[in-house]
PDB file of N, CA and C in Angstrom:
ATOM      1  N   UNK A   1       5.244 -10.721 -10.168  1.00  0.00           N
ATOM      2  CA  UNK A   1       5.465  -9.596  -9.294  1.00  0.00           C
ATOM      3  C   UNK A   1       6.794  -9.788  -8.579  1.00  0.00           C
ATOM      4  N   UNK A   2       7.318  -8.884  -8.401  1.00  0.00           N
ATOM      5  CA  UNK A   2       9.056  -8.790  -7.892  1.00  0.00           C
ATOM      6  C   UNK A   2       8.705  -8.736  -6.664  1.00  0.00           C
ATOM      7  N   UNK A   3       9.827  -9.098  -5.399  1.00  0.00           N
ATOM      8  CA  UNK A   3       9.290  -9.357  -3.958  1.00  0.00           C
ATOM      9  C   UNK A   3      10.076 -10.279  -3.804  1.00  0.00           C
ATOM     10  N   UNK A   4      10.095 -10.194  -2.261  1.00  0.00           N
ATOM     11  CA  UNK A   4      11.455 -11.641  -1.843  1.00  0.00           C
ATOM     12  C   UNK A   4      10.389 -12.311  -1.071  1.00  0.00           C
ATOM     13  N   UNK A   5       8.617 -11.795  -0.968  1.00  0.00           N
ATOM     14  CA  UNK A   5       7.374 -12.725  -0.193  1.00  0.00           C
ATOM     15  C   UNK A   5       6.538 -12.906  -0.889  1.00  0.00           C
ATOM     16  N   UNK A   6       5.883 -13.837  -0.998  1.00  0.00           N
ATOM     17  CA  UNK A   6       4.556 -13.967  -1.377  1.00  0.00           C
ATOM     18  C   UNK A   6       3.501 -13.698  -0.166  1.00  0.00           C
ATOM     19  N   UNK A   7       2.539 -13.521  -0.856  1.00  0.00           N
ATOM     20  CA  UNK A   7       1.426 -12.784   0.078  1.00  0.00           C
ATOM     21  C   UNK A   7       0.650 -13.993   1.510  1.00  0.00           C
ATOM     22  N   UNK A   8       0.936 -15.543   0.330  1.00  0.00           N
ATOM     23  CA  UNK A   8       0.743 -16.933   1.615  1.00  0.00           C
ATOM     24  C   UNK A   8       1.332 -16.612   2.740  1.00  0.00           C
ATOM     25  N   UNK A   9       2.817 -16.179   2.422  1.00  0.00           N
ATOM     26  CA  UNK A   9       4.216 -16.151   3.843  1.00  0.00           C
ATOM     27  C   UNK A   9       3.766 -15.156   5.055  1.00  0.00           C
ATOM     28  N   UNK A  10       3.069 -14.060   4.771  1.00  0.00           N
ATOM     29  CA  UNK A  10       3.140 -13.155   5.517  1.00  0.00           C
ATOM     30  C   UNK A  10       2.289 -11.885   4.964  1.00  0.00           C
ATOM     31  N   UNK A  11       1.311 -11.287   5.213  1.00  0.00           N
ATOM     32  CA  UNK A  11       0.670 -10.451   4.840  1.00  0.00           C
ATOM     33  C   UNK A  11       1.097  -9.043   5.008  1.00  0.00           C
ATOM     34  N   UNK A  12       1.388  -8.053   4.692  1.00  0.00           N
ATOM     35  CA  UNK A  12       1.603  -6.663   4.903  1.00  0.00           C
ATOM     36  C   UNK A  12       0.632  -6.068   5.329  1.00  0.00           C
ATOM     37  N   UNK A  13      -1.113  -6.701   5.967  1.00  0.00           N
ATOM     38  CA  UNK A  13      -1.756  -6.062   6.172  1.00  0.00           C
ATOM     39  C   UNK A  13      -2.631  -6.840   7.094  1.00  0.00           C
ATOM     40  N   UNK A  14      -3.205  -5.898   7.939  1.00  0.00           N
ATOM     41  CA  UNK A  14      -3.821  -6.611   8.913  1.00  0.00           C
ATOM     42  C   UNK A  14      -5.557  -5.797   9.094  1.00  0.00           C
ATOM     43  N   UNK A  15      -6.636  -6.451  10.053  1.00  0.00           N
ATOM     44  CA  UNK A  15      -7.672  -5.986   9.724  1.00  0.00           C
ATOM     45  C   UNK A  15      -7.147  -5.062  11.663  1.00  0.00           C
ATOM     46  N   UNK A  16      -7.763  -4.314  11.468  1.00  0.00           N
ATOM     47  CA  UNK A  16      -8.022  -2.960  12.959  1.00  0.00           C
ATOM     48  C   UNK A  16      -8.929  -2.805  13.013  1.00  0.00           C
ATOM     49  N   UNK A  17      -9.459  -1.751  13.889  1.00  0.00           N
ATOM     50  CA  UNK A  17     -10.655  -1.332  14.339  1.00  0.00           C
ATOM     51  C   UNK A  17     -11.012  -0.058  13.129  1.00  0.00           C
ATOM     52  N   UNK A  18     -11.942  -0.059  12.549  1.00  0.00           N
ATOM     53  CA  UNK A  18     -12.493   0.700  11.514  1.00  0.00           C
ATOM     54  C   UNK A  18     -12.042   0.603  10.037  1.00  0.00           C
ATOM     55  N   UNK A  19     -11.165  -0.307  10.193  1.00  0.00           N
ATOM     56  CA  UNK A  19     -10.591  -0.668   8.754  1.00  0.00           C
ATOM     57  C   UNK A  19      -9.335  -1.790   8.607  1.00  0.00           C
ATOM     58  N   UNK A  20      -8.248  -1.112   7.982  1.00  0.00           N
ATOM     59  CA  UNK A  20      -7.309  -2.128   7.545  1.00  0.00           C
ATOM     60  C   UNK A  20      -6.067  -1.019   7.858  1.00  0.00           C
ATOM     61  N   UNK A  21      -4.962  -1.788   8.324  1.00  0.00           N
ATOM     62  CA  UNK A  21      -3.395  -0.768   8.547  1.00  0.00           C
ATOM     63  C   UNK A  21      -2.837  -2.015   7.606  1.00  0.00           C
ATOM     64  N   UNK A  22      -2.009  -1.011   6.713  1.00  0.00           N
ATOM     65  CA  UNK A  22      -0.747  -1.530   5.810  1.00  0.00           C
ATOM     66  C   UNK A  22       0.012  -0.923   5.893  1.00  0.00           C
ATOM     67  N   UNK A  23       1.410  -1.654   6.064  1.00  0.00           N
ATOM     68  CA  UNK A  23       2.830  -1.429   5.540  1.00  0.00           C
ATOM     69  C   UNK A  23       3.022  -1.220   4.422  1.00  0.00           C
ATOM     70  N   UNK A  24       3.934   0.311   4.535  1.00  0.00           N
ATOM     71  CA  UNK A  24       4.170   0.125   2.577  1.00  0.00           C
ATOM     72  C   UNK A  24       5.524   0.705   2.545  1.00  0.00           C
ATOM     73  N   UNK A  25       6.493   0.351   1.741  1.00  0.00           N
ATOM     74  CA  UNK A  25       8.059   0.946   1.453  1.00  0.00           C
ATOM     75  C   UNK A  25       7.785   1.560   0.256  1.00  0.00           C
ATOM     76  N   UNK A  26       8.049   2.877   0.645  1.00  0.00           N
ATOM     77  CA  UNK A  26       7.725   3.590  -0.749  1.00  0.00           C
ATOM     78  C   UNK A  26       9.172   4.346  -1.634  1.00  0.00           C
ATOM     79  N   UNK A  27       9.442   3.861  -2.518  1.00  0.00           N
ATOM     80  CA  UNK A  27      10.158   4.370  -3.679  1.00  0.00           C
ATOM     81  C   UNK A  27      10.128   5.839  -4.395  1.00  0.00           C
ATOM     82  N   UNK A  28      10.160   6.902  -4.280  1.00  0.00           N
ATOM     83  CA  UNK A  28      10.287   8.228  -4.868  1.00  0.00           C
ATOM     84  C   UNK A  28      10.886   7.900  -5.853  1.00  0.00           C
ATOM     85  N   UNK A  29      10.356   8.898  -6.956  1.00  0.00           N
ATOM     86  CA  UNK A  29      11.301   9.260  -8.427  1.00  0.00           C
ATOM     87  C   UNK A  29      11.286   8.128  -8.882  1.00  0.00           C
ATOM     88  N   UNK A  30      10.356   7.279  -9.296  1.00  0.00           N
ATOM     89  CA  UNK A  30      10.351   6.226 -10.171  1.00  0.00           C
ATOM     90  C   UNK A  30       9.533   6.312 -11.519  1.00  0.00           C
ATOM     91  N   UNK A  31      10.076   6.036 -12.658  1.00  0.00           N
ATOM     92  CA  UNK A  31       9.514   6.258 -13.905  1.00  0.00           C
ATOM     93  C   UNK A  31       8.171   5.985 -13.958  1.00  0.00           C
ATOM     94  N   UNK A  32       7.596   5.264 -13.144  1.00  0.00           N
ATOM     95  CA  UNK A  32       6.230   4.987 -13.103  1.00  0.00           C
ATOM     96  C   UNK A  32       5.483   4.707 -11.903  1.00  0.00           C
ATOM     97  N   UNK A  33       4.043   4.882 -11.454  1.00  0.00           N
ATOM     98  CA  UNK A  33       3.631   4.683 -10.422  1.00  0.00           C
ATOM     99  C   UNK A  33       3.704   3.166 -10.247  1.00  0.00           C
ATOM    100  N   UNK A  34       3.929   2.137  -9.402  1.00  0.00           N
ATOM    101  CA  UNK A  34       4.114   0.566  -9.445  1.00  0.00           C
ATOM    102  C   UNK A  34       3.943  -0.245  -7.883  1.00  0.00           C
ATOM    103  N   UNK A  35       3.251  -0.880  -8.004  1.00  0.00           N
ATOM    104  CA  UNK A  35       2.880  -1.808  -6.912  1.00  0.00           C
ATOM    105  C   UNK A  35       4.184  -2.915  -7.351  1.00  0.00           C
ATOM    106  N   UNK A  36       5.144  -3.422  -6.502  1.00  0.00           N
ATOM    107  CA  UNK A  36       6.390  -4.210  -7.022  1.00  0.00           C
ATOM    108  C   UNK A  36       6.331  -5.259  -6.641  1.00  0.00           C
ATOM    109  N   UNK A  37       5.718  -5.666  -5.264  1.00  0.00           N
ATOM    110  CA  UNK A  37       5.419  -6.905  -4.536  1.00  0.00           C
ATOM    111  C   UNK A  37       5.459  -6.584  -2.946  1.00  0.00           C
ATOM    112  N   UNK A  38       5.814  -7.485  -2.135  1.00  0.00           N
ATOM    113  CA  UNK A  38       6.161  -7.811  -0.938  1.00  0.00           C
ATOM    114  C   UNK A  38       7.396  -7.958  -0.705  1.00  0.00           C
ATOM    115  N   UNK A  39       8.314  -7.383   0.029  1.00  0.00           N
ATOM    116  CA  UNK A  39       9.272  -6.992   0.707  1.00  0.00           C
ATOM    117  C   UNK A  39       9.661  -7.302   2.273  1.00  0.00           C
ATOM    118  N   UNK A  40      10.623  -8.264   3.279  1.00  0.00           N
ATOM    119  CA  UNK A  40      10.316  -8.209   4.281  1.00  0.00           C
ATOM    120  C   UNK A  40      11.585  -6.938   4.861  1.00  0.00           C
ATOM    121  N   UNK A  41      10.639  -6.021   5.752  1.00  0.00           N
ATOM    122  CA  UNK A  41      11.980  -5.170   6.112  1.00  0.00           C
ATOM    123  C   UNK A  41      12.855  -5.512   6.983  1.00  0.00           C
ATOM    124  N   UNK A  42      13.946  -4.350   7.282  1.00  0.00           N
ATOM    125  CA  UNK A  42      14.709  -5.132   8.351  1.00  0.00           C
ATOM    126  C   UNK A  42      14.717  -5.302   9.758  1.00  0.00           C
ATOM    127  N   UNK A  43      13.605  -4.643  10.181  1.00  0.00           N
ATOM    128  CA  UNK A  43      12.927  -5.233  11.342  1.00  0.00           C
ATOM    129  C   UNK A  43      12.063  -7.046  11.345  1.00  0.00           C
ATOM    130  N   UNK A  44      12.118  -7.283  10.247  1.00  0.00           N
ATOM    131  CA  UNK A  44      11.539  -8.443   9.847  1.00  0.00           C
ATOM    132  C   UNK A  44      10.450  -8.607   9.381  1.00  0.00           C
ATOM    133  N   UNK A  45       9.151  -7.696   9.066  1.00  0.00           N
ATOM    134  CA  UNK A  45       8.130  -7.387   9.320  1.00  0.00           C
ATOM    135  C   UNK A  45       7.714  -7.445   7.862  1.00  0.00           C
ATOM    136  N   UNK A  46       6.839  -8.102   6.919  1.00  0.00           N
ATOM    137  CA  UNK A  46       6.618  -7.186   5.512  1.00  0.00           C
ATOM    138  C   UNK A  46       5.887  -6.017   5.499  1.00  0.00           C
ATOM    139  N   UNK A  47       6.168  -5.552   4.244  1.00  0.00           N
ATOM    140  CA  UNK A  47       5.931  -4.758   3.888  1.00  0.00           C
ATOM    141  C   UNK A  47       5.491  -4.712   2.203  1.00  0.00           C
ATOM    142  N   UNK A  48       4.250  -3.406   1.434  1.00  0.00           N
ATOM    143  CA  UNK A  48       4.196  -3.617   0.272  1.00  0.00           C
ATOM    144  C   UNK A  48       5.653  -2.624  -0.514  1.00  0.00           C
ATOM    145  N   UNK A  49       5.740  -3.321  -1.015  1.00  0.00           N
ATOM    146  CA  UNK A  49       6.804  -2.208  -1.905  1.00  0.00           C
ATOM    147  C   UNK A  49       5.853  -1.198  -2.855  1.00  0.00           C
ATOM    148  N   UNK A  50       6.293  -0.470  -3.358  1.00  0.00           N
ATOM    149  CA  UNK A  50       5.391   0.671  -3.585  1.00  0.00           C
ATOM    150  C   UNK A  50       6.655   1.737  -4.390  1.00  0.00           C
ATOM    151  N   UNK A  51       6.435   1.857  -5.381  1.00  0.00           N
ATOM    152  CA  UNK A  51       7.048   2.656  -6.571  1.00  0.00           C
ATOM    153  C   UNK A  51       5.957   4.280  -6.861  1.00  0.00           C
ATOM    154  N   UNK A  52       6.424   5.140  -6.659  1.00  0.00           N
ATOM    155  CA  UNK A  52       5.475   6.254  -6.988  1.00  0.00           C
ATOM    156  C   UNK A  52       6.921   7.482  -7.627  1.00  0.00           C
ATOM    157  N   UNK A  53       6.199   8.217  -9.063  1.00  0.00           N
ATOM    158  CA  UNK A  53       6.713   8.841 -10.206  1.00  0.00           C
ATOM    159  C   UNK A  53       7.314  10.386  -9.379  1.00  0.00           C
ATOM    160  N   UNK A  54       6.426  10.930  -8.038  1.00  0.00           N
ATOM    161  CA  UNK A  54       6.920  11.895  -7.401  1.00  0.00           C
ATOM    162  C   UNK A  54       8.037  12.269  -6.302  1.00  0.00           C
ATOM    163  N   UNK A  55       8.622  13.645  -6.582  1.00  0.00           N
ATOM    164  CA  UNK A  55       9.859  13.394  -5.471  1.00  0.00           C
ATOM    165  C   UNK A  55       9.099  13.256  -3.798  1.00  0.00           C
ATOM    166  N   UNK A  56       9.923  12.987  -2.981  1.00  0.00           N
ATOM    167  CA  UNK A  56       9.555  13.197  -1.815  1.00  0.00           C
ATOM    168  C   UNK A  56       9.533  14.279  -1.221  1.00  0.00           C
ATOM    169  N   UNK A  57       9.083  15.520  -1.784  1.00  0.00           N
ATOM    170  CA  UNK A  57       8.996  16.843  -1.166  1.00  0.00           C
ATOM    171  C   UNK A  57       7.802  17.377  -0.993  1.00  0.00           C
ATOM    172  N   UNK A  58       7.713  18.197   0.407  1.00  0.00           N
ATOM    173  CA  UNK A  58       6.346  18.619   1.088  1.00  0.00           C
ATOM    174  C   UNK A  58       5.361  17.783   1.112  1.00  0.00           C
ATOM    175  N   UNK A  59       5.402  16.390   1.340  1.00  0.00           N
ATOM    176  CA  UNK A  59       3.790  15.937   1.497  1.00  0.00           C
ATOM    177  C   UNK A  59       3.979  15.056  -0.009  1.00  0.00           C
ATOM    178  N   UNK A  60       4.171  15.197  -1.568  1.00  0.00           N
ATOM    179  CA  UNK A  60       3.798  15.150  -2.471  1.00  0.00           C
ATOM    180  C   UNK A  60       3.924  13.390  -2.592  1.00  0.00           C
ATOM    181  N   UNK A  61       5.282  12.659  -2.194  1.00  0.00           N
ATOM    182  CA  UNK A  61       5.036  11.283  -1.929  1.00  0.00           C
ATOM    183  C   UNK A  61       3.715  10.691  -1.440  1.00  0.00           C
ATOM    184  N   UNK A  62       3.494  11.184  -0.214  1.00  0.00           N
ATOM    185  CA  UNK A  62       2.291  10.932   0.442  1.00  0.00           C
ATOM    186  C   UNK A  62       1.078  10.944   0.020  1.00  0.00           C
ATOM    187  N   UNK A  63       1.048  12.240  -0.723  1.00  0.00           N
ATOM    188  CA  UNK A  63      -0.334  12.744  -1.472  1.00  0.00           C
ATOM    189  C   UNK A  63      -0.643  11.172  -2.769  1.00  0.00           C
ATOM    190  N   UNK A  64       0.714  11.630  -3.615  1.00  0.00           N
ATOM    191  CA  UNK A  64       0.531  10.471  -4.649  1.00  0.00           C
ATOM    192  C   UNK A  64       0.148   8.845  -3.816  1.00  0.00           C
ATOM    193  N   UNK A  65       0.620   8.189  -2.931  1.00  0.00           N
ATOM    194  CA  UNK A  65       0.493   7.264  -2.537  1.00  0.00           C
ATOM    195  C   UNK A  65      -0.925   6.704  -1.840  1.00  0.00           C
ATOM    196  N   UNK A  66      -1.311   7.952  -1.849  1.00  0.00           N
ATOM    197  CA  UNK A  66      -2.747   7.765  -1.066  1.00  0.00           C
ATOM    198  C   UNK A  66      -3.553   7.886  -2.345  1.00  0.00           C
ATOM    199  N   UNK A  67      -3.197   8.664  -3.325  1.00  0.00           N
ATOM    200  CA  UNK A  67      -4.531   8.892  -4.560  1.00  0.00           C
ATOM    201  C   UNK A  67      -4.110   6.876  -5.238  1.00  0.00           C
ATOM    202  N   UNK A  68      -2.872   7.045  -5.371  1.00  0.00           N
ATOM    203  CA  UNK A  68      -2.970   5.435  -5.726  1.00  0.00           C
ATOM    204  C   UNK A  68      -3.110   4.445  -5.515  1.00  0.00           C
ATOM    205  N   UNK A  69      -3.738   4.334  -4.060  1.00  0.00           N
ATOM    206  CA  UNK A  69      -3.818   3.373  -3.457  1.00  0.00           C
ATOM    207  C   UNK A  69      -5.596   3.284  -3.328  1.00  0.00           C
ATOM    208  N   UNK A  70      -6.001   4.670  -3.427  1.00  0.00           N
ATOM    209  CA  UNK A  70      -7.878   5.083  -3.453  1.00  0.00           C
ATOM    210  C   UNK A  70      -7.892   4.455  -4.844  1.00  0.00           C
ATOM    211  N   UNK A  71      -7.484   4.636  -6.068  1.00  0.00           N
ATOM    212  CA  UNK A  71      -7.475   4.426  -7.214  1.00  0.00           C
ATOM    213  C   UNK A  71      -7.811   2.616  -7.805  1.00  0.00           C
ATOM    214  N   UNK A  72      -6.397   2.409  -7.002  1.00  0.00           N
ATOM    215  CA  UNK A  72      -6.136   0.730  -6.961  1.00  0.00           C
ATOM    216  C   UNK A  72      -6.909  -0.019  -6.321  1.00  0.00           C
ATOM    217  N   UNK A  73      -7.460   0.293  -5.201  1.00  0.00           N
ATOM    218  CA  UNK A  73      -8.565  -0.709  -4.827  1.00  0.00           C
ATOM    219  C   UNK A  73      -9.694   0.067  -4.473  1.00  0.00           C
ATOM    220  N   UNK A  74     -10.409   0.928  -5.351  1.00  0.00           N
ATOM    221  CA  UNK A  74     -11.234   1.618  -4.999  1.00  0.00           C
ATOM    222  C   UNK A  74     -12.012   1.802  -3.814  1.00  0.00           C
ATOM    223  N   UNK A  75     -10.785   2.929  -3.267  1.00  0.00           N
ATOM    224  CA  UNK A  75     -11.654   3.295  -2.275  1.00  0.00           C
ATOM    225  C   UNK A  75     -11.235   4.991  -2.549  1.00  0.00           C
ATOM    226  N   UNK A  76     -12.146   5.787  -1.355  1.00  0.00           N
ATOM    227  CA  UNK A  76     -11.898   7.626  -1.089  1.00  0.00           C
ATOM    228  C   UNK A  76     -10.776   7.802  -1.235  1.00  0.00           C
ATOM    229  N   UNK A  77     -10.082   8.575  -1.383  1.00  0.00           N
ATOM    230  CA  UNK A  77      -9.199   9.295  -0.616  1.00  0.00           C
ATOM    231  C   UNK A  77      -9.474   9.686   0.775  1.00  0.00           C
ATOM    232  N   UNK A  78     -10.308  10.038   0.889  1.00  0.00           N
ATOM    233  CA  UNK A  78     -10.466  10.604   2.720  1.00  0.00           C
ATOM    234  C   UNK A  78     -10.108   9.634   3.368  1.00  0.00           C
ATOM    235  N   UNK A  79     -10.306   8.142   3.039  1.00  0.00           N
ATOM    236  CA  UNK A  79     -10.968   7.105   3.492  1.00  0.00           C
ATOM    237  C   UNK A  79      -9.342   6.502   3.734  1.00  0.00           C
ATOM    238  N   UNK A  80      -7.999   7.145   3.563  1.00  0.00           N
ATOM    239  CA  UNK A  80      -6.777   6.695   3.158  1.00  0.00           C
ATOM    240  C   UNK A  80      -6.062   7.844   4.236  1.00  0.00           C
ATOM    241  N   UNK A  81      -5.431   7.364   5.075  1.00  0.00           N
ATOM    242  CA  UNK A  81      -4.462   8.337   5.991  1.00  0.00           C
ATOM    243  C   UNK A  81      -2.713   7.429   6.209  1.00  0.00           C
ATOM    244  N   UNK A  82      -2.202   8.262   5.943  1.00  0.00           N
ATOM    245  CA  UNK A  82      -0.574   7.952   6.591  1.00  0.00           C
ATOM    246  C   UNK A  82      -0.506   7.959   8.319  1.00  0.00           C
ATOM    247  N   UNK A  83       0.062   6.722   8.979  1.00  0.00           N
ATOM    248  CA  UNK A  83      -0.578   6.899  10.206  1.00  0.00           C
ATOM    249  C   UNK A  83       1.048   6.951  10.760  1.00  0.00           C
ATOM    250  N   UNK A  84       1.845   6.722  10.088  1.00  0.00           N
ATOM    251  CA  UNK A  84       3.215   6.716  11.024  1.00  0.00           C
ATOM    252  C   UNK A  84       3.969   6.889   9.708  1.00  0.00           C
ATOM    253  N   UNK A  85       4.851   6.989   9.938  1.00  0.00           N
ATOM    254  CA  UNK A  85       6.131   7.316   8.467  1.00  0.00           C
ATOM    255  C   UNK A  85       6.282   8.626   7.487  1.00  0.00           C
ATOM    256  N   UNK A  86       5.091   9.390   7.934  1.00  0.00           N
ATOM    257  CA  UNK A  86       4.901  10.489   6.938  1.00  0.00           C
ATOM    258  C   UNK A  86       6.135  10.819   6.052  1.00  0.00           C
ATOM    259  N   UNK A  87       7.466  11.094   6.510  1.00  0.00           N
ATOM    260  CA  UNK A  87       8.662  11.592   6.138  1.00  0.00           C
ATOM    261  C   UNK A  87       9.899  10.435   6.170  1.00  0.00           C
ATOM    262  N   UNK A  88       9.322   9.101   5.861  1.00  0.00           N
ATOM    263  CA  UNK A  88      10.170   8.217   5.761  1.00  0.00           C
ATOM    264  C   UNK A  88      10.006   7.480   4.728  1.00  0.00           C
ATOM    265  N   UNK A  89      10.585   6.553   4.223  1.00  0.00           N
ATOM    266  CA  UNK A  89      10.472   5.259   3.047  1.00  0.00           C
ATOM    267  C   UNK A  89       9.393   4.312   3.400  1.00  0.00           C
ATOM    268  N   UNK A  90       9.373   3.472   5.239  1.00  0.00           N
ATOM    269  CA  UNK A  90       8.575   2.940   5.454  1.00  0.00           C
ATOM    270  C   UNK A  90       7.294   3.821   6.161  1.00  0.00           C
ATOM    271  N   UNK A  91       6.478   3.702   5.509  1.00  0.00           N
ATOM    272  CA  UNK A  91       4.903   3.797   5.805  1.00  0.00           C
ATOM    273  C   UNK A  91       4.036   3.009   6.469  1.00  0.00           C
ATOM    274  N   UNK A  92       3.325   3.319   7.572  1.00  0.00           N
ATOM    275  CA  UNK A  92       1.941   2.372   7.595  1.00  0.00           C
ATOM    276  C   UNK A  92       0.806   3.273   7.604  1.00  0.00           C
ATOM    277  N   UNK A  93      -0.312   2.917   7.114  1.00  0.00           N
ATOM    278  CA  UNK A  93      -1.402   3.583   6.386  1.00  0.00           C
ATOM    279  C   UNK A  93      -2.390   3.359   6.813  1.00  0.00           C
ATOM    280  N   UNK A  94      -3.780   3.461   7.403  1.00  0.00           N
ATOM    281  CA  UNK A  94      -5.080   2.753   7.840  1.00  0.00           C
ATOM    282  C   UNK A  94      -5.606   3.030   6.646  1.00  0.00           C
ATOM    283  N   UNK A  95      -6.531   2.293   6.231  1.00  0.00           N
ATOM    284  CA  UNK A  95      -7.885   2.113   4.419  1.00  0.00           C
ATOM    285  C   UNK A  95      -8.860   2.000   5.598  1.00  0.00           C
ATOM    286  N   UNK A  96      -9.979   3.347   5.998  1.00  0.00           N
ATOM    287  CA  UNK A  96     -10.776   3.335   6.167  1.00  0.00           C
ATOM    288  C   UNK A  96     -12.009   2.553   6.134  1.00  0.00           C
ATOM    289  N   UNK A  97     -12.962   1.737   6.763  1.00  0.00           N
ATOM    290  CA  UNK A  97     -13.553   0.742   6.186  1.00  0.00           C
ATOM    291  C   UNK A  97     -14.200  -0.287   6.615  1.00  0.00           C
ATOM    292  N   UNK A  98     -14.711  -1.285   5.520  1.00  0.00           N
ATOM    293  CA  UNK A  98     -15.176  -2.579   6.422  1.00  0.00           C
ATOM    294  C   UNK A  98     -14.132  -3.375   6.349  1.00  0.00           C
ATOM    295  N   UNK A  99     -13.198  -3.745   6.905  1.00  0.00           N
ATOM    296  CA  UNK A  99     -11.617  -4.785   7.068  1.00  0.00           C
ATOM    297  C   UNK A  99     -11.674  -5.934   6.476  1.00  0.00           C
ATOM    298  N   UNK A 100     -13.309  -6.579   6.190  1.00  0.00           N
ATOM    299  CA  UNK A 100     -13.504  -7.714   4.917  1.00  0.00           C
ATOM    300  C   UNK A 100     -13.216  -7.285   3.572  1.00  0.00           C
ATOM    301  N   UNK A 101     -14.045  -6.377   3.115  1.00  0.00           N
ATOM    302  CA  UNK A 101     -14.182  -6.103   1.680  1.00  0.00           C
ATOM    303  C   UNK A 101     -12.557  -5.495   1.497  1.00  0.00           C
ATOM    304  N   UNK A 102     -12.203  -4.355   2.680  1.00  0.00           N
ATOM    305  CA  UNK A 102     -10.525  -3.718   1.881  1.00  0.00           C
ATOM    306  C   UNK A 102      -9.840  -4.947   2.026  1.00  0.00           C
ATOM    307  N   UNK A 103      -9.616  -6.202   2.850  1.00  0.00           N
ATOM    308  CA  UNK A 103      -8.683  -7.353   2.959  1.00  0.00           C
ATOM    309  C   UNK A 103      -8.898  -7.834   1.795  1.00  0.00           C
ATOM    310  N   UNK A 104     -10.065  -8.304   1.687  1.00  0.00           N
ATOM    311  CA  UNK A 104     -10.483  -8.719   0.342  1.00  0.00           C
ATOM    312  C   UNK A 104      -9.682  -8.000  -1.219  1.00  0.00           C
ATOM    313  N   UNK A 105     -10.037  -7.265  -1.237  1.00  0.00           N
ATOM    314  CA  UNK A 105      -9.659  -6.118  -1.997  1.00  0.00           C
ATOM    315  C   UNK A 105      -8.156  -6.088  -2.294  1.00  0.00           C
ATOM    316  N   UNK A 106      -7.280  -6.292  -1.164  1.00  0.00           N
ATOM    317  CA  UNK A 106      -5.840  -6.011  -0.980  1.00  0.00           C
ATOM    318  C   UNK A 106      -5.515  -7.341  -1.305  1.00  0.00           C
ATOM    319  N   UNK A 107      -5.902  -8.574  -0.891  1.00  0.00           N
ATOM    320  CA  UNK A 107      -5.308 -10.159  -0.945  1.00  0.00           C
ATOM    321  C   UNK A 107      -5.597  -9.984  -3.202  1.00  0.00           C
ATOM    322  N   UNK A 108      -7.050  -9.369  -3.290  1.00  0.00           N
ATOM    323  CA  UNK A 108      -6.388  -9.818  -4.742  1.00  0.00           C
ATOM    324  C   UNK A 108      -5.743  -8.911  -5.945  1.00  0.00           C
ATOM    325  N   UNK A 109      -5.655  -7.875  -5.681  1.00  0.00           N
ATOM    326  CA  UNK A 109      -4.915  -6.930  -5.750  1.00  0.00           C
ATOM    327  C   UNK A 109      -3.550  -6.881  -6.182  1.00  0.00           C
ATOM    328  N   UNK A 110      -2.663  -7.677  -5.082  1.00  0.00           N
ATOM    329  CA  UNK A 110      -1.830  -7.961  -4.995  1.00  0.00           C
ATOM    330  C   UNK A 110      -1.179  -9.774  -5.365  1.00  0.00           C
ATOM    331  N   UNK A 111      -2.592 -10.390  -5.376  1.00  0.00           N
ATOM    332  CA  UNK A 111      -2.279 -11.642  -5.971  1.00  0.00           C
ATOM    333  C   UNK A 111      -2.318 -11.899  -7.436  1.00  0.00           C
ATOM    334  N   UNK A 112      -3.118 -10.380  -7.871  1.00  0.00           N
ATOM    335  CA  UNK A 112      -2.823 -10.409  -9.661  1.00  0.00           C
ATOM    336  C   UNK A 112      -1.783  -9.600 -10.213  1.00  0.00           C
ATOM    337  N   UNK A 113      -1.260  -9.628  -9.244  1.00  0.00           N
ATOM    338  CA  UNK A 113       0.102  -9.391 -10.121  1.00  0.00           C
ATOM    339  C   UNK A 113       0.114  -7.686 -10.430  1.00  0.00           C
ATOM    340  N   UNK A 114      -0.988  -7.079  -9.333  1.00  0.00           N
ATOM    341  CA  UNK A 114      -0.617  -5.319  -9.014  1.00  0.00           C
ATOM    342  C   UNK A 114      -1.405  -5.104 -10.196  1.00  0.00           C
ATOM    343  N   UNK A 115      -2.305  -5.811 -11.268  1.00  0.00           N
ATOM    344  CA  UNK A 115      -3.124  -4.908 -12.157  1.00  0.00           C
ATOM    345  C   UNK A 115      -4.243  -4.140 -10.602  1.00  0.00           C
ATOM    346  N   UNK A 116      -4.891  -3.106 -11.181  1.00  0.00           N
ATOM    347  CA  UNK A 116      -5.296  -1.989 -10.639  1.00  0.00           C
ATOM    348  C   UNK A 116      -6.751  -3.394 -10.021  1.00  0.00           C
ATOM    349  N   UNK A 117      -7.361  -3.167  -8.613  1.00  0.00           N
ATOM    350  CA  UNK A 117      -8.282  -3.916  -8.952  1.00  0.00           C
ATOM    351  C   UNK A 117      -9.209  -2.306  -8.876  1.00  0.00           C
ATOM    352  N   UNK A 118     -10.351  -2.993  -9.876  1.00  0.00           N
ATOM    353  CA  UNK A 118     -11.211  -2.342  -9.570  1.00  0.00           C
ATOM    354  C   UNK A 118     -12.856  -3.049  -9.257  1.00  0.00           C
ATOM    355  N   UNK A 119     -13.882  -2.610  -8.702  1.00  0.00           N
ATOM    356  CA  UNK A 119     -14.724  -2.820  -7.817  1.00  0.00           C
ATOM    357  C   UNK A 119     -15.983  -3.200  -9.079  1.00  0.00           C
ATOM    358  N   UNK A 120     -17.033  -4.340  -8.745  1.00  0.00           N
ATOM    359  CA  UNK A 120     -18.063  -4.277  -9.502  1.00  0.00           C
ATOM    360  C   UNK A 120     -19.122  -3.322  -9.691  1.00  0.00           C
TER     361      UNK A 120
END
């Protein structure tokens, strides 16, 4: 997985009250939808990098990023909100939830190398 972090150094995600908030830098207009790695931004902070195939117009980044992220670690869509960044590159997101199972979920996710996880 491409990234200047590994997921040991610094997590992009933390557990909150009703779920999980992640950082995500999201990429428009990329040939493919792609989880890329960990990224630290320049506030210092990581972040997931995040590749998605749609432009950034009306919402449609957003929309895609949330169906792929319900997809990738199975969870709702409902269950997936943009909580700050709507109209920017950097994102942070709350995953609705129990903050074990989505942490869970996200640590391996992202430790296999961005195949899709999916749920037993």
């Amino acid at each position: 997985m491409r990234g200047d972090l590994t997921l040991g150094e610094q997590a992009p995600f933390a557990a909150e009250q009703g779920g999980v908030r992640l950082a995500v830098r999201v990429t428009p207009r990329a040939q493919r939808n792609a989880l890329v790695g960990i990224i630290r931004g320049r506030d210092g902070r990581p972040a997931l990098q995040m590749r998605l195939t749609v432009p950034p117009v009306e919402g449609a980044a957003n929309r895609a990023l949330i169906e792929f992220l319900a997809g990738s670690l199975g969870l709702r869509k409902a269950d997936i909100s943009v909580r700050s960044g709507a109209t920017a590159h950097l994102k942070v997101v709350h995953l609705a939830g129990d903050s074990a199972v989505i942490t869970a979920r996200l640590t391996q996710w992202i430790g296999a190398g961005h195949a899709a996880f999916r749920p037993p």
